[in-house]
Protein backbone atom coordinates (compact mmCIF):
# COMPACT_ATOMS: atom_id res chain seq x y z
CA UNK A 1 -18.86 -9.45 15.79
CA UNK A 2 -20.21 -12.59 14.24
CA UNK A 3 -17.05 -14.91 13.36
CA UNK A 4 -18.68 -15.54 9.68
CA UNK A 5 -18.79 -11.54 8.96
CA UNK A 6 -15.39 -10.09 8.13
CA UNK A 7 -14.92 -6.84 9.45
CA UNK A 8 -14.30 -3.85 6.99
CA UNK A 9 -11.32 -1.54 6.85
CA UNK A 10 -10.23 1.44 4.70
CA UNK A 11 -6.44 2.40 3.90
CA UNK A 12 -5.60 5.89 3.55
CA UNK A 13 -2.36 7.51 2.22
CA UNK A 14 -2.07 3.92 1.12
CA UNK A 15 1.16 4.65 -1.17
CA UNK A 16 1.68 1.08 -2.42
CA UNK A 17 0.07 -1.02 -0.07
CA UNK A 18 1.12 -2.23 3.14
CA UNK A 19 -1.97 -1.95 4.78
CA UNK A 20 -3.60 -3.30 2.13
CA UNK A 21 -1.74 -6.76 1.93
CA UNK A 22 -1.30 -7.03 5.66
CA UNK A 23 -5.04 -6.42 6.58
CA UNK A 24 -6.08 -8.64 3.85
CA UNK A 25 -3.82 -11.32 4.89
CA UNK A 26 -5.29 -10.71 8.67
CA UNK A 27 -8.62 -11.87 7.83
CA UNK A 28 -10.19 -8.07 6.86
CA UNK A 29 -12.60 -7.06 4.23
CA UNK A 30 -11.06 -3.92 2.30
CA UNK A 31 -13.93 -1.22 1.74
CA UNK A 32 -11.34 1.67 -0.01
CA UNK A 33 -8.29 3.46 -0.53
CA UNK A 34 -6.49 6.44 -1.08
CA UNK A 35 -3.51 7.85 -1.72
CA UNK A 36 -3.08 11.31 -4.57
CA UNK A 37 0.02 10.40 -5.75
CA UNK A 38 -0.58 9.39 -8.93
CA UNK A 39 2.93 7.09 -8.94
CA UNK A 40 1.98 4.93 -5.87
CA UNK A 41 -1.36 5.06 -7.08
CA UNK A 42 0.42 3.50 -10.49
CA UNK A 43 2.00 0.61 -8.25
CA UNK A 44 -0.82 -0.02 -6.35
CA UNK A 45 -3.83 -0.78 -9.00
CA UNK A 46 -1.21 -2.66 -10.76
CA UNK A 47 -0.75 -5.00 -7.82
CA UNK A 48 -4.52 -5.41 -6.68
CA UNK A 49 -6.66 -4.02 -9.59
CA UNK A 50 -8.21 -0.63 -9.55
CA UNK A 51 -10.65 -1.07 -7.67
CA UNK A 52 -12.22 1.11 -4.35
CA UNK A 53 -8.98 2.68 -4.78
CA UNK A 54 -9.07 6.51 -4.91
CA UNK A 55 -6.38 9.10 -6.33
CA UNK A 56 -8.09 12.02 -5.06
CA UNK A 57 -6.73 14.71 -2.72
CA UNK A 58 -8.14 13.22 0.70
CA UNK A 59 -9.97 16.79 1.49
CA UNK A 60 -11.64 16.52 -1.74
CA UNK A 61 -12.42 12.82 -0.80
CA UNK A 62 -14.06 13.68 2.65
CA UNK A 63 -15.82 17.05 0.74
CA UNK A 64 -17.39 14.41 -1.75
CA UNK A 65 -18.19 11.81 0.75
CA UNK A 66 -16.76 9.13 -1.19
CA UNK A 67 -15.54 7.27 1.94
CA UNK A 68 -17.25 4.38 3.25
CA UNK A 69 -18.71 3.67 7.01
CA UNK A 70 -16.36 0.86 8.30
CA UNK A 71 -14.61 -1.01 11.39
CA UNK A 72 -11.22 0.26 11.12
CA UNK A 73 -9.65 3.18 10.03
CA UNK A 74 -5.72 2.08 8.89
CA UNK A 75 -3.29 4.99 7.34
CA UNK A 76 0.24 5.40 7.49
CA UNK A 77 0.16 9.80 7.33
CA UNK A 78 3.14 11.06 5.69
CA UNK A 79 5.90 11.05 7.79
CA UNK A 80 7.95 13.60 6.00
CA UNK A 81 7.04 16.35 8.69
CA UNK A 82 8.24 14.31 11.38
CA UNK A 83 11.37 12.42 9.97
CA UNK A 84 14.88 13.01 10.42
CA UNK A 85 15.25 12.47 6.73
CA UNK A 86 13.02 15.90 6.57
CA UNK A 87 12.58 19.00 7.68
CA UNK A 88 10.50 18.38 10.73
CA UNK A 89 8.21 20.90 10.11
CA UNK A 90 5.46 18.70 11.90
CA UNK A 91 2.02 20.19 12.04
CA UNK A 92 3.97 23.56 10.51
CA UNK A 93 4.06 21.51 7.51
CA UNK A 94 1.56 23.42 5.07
CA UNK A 95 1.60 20.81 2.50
CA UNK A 96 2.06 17.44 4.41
CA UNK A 97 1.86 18.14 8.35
CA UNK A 98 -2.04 18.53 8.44
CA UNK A 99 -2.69 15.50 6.62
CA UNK A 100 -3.72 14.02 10.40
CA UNK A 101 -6.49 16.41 10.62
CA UNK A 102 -8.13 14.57 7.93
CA UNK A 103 -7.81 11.76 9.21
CA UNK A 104 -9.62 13.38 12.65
CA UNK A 105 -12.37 14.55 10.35
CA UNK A 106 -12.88 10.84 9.04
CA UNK A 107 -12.95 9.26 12.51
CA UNK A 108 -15.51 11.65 13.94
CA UNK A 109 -17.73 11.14 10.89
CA UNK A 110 -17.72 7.39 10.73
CA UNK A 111 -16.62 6.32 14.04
CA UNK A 112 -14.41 3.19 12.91
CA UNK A 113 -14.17 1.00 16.01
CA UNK A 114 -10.57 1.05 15.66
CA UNK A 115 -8.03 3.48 14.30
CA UNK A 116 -4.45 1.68 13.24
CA UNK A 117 -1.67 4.57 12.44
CA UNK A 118 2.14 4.06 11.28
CA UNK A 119 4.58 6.63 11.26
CA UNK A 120 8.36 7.26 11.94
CA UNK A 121 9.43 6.55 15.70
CA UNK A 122 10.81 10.68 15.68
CA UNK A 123 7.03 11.25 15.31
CA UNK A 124 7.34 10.38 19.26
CA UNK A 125 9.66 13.15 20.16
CA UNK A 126 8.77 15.53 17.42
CA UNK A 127 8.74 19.42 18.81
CA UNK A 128 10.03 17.60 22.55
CA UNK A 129 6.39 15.43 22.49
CA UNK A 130 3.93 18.06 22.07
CA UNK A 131 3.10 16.94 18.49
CA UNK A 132 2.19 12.66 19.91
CA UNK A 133 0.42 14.56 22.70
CA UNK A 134 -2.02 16.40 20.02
CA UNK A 135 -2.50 13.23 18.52
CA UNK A 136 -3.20 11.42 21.31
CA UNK A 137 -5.00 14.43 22.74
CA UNK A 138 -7.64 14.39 19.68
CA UNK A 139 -8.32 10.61 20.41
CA UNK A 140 -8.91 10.76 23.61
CA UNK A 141 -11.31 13.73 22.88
CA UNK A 142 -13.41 11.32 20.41
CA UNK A 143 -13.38 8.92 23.40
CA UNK A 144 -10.53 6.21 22.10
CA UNK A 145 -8.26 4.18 24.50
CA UNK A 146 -4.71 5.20 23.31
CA UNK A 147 -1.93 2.59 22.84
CA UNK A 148 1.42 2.26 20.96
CA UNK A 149 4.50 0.60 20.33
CA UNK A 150 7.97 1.43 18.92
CA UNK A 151 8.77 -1.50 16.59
CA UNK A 152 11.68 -2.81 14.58
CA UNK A 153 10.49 -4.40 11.42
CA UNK A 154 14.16 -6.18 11.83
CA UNK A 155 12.09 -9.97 12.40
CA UNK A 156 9.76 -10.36 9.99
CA UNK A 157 12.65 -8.29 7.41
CA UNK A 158 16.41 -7.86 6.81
CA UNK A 159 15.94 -4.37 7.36
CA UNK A 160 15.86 -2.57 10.60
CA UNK A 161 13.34 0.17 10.14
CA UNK A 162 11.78 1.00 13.42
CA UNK A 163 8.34 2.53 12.96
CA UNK A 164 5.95 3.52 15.73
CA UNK A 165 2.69 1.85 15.37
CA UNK A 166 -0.64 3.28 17.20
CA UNK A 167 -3.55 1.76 17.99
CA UNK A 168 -6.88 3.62 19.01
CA UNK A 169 -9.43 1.59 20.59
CA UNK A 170 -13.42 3.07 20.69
CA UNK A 171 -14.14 3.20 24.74
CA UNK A 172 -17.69 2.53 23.55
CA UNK A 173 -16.89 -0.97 22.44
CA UNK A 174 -13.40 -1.65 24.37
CA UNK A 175 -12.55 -1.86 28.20
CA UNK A 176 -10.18 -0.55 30.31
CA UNK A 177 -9.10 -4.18 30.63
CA UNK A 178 -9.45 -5.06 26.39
CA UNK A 179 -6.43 -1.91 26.46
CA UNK A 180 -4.21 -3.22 29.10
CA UNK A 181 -4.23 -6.75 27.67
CA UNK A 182 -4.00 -4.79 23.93
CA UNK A 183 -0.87 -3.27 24.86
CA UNK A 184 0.81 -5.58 26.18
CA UNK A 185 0.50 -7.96 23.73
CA UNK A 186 1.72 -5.51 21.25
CA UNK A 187 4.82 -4.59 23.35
CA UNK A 188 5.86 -8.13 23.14
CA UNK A 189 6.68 -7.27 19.34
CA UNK A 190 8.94 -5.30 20.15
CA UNK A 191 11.08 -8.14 20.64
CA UNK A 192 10.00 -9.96 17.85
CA UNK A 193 7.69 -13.12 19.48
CA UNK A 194 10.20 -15.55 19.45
CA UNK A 195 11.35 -14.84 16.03
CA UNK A 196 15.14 -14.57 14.38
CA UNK A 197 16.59 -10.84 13.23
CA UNK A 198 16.29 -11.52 9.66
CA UNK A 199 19.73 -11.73 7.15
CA UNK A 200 20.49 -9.61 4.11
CA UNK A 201 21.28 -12.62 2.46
CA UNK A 202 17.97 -14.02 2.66
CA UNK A 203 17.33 -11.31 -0.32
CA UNK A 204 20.11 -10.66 -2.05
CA UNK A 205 20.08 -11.59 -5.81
CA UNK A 206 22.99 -13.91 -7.04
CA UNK A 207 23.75 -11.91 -10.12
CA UNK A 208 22.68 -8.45 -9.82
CA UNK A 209 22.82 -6.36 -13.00
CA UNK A 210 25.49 -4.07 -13.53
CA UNK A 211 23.50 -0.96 -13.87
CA UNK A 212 23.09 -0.90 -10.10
CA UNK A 213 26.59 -0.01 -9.22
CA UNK A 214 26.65 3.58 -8.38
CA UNK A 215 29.30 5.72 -10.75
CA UNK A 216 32.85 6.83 -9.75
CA UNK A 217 31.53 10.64 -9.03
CA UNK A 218 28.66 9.55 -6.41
CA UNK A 219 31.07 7.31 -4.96
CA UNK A 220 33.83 9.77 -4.84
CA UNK A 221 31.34 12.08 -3.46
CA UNK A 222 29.89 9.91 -0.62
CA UNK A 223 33.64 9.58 0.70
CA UNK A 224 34.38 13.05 0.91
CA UNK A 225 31.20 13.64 2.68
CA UNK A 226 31.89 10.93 5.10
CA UNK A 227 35.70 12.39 5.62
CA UNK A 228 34.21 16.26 6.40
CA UNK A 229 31.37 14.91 8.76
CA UNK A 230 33.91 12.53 10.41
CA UNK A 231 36.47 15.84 10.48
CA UNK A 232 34.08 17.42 12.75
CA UNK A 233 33.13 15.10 14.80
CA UNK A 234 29.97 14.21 13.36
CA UNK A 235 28.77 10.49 12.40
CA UNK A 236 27.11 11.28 8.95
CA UNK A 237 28.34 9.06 6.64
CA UNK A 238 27.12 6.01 4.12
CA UNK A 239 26.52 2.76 5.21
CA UNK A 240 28.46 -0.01 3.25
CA UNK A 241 26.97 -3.45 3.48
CA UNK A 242 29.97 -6.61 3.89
CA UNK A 243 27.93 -8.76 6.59
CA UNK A 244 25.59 -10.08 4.59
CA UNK A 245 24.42 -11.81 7.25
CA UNK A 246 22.83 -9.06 9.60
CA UNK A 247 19.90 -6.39 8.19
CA UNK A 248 20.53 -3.57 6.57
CA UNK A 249 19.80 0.11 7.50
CA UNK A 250 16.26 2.07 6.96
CA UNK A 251 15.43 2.15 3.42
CA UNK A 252 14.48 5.87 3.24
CA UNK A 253 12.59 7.38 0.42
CA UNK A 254 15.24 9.68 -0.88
CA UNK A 255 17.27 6.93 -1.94
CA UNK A 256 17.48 6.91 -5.33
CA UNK A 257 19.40 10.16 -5.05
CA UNK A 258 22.91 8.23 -4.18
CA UNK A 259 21.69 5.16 -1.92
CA UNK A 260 23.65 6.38 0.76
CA UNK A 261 21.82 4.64 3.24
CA UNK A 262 22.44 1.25 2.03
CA UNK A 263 25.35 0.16 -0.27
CA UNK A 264 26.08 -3.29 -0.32
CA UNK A 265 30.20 -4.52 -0.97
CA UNK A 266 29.37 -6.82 -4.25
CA UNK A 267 32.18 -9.10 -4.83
CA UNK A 268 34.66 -8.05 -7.39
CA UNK A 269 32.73 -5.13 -8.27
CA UNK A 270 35.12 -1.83 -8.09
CA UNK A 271 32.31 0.34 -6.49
CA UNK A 272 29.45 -0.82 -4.23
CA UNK A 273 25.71 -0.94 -5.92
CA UNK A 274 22.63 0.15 -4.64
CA UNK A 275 19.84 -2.56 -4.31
CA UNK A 276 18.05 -3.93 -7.05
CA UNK A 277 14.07 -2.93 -7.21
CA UNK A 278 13.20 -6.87 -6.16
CA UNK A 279 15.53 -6.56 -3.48
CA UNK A 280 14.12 -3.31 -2.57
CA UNK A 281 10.58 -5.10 -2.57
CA UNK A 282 11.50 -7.59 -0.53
CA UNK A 283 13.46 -5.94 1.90
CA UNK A 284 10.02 -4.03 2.37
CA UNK A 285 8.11 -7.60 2.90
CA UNK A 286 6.35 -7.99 -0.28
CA UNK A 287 7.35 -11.18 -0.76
CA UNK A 288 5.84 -13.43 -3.68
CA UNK A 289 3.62 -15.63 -1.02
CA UNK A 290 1.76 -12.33 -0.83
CA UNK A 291 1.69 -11.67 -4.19
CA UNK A 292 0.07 -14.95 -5.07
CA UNK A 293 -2.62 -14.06 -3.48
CA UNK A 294 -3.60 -10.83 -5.63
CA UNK A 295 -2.75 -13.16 -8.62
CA UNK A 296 0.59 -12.70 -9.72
CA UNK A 297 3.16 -15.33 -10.57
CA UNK A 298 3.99 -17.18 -7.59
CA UNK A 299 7.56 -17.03 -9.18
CA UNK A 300 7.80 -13.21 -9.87
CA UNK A 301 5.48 -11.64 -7.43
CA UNK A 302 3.99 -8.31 -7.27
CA UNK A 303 5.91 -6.50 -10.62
CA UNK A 304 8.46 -3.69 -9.99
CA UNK A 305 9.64 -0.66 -12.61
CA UNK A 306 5.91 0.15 -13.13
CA UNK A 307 7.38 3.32 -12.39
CA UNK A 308 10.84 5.11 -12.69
CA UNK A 309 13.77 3.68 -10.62
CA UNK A 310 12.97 6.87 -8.74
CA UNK A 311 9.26 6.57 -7.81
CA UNK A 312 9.80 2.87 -7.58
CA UNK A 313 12.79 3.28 -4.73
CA UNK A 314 10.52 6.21 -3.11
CA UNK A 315 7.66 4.13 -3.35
CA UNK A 316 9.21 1.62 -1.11
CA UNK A 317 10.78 3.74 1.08
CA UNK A 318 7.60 5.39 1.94
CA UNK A 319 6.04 2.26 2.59
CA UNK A 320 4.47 -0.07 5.81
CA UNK A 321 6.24 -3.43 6.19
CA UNK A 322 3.08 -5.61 5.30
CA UNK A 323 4.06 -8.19 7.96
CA UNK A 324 3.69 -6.28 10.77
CA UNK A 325 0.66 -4.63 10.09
CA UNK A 326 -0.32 -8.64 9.54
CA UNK A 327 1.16 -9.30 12.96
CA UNK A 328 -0.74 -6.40 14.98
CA UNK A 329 -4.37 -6.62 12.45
CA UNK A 330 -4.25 -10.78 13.70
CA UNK A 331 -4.20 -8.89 17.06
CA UNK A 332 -6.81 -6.81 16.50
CA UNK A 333 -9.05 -9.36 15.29
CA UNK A 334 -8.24 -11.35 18.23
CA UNK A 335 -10.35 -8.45 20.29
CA UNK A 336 -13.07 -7.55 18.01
């Protein structure tokens, strides 16, 4: 492809943007996106304007043919089906699990040159492998090279949240030799390139507000948990952050609900607090350099409560670390 002429990309189940900011950032030309939760979709025009964005269901989006030819094909499905934080229904899923279909129906229509999927590392495993074997069954069926990596987003954020990221490669366009060299450049994320396991404290806000402390009942409630899990010899329990200095647990969507996940120690506080929303954004990569760039206030970045505390916390739970997808689309580029 001519170095002058960007190549295109569309972002499905786009939620609040990950693939958005890092493809941008990665030198790609953003064609559409899509995501029918009208919430994220909320977030998301607020951050880079409304539009090519799309809150239709995606089947009504392919029935309409509102989706544009282009180069690569990014979406991070919803991982619900697949996640230990769900019910790992997986393909059984009738409202979430056959989202991938769609996204089958999309690639054999318009042929992107290269598909770019994110979902929760489980999604490996899921129903003892059969479910990654379908997936990688149905791209090597369109004739796509298949390659992945399991990834900790714990370098390029204080959080470790290990995603699996997957890569499809058009044999039309791509050699045998293009997908060995591929992969193993995006194995050697895996260990970060050279780069530090990021700090909690890099984050944290100096004086959070009070109305992040969770109340005396959840508290009370989380330990009791912990004690009956721990009774039976099970490891359940919440994770309370004093080492400010290492990354926190993965910042699920469902925390809102009591922030079990991660609870951070605030000094002289009685009860530990939940993260604030501009930690929560950050801890999620969508840092105010980004930001700038969609024209918000180098000093505030991309806004938070556009939503609920509820939607905003799910919203970020539910989304892509923005770096990463930087990190692998600069390697993509590389072999286009």
């Amino acid at each position: 492809m001519p170095k002058n002429i960007k190549p295109t990309y569309i972002d499905l189940f786009a939620g609040i943007g990950g693939f958005r900011v890092g493809m941008d950032h990665a030198g790609f030309q953003h064609l559409y996106s899509n995501d029918w939760d009208k919430y994220a979709s909320q977030t998301y025009e607020a951050w880079y304007g409304p539009e090519n964005h799309s809150c239709k269901s995606i089947w009504d989006a392919i029935a309409e043919k509102e989706i544009p030819d282009h180069d690569i094909l990014c979406g991070g499905f919803p991982c619900q089906p697949f996640s230990n934080a769900g019910k790992r229904l997986g393909f059984q899923d009738n409202r979430q699990g056959n989202l991938f279909f769609a996204i089958k129906d999309i690639v054999e229509a318009k042929r992107p040159k290269v598909v770019f999927l994110e979902n929760v590392r489980t999604l490996k495993g899921h129903d003892k492998g059969n479910t990654f074997k379908t997936i990688n069954d149905v791209f090597e069926e369109l004739d796509y090279y298949e390659t992945h990596e399991v990834i900790s987003a714990k370098f390029w954020v204080p959080q470790n949240r290990v995603r699996i990221f997957m890569v499809y490669l058009d044999k039309n366009i791509f050699t045998e030799e293009d997908k060995a060299n591929f992969q193993a450049e995006l194995t050697k994320l895996k260990d970060g390139n050279n780069k530090k396991i990021k700090a909690f404290s890099s984050i944290m806000e100096a004086k959070p507000d009070k109305s992040f402390q969770i109340p005396q009942g959840t508290w009370d409630s989380l330990q009791r948990h912990r004690a009956r899990h721990r009774e039976a010899g099970r490891g359940f329990g919440f994770r309370l952050i004093d080492d400010y200095s290492k990354p926190t647990n993965t910042l699920s969507a469902r925390y809102a609900k009591d922030g079990a996940e991660i609870l951070i120690k605030q000094p002289y506080w009685r009860r530990p607090r939940k993260i604030t929303l501009n930690e929560a954004k950050k801890l999620m990569g969508f840092n105010n350099k980004y930001a700038s760039f969609y024209g918000h206030k180098s000093r505030v970045g991309f806004p938070v409560g556009i939503s609920s505390n509820t939607q905003s916390y799910k919203q970020f739970g539910n989304a892509v670390v923005p770096q990463l997808v930087h990190e692998i689309g600069d390697l993509i580029h590389k072999y286009m």
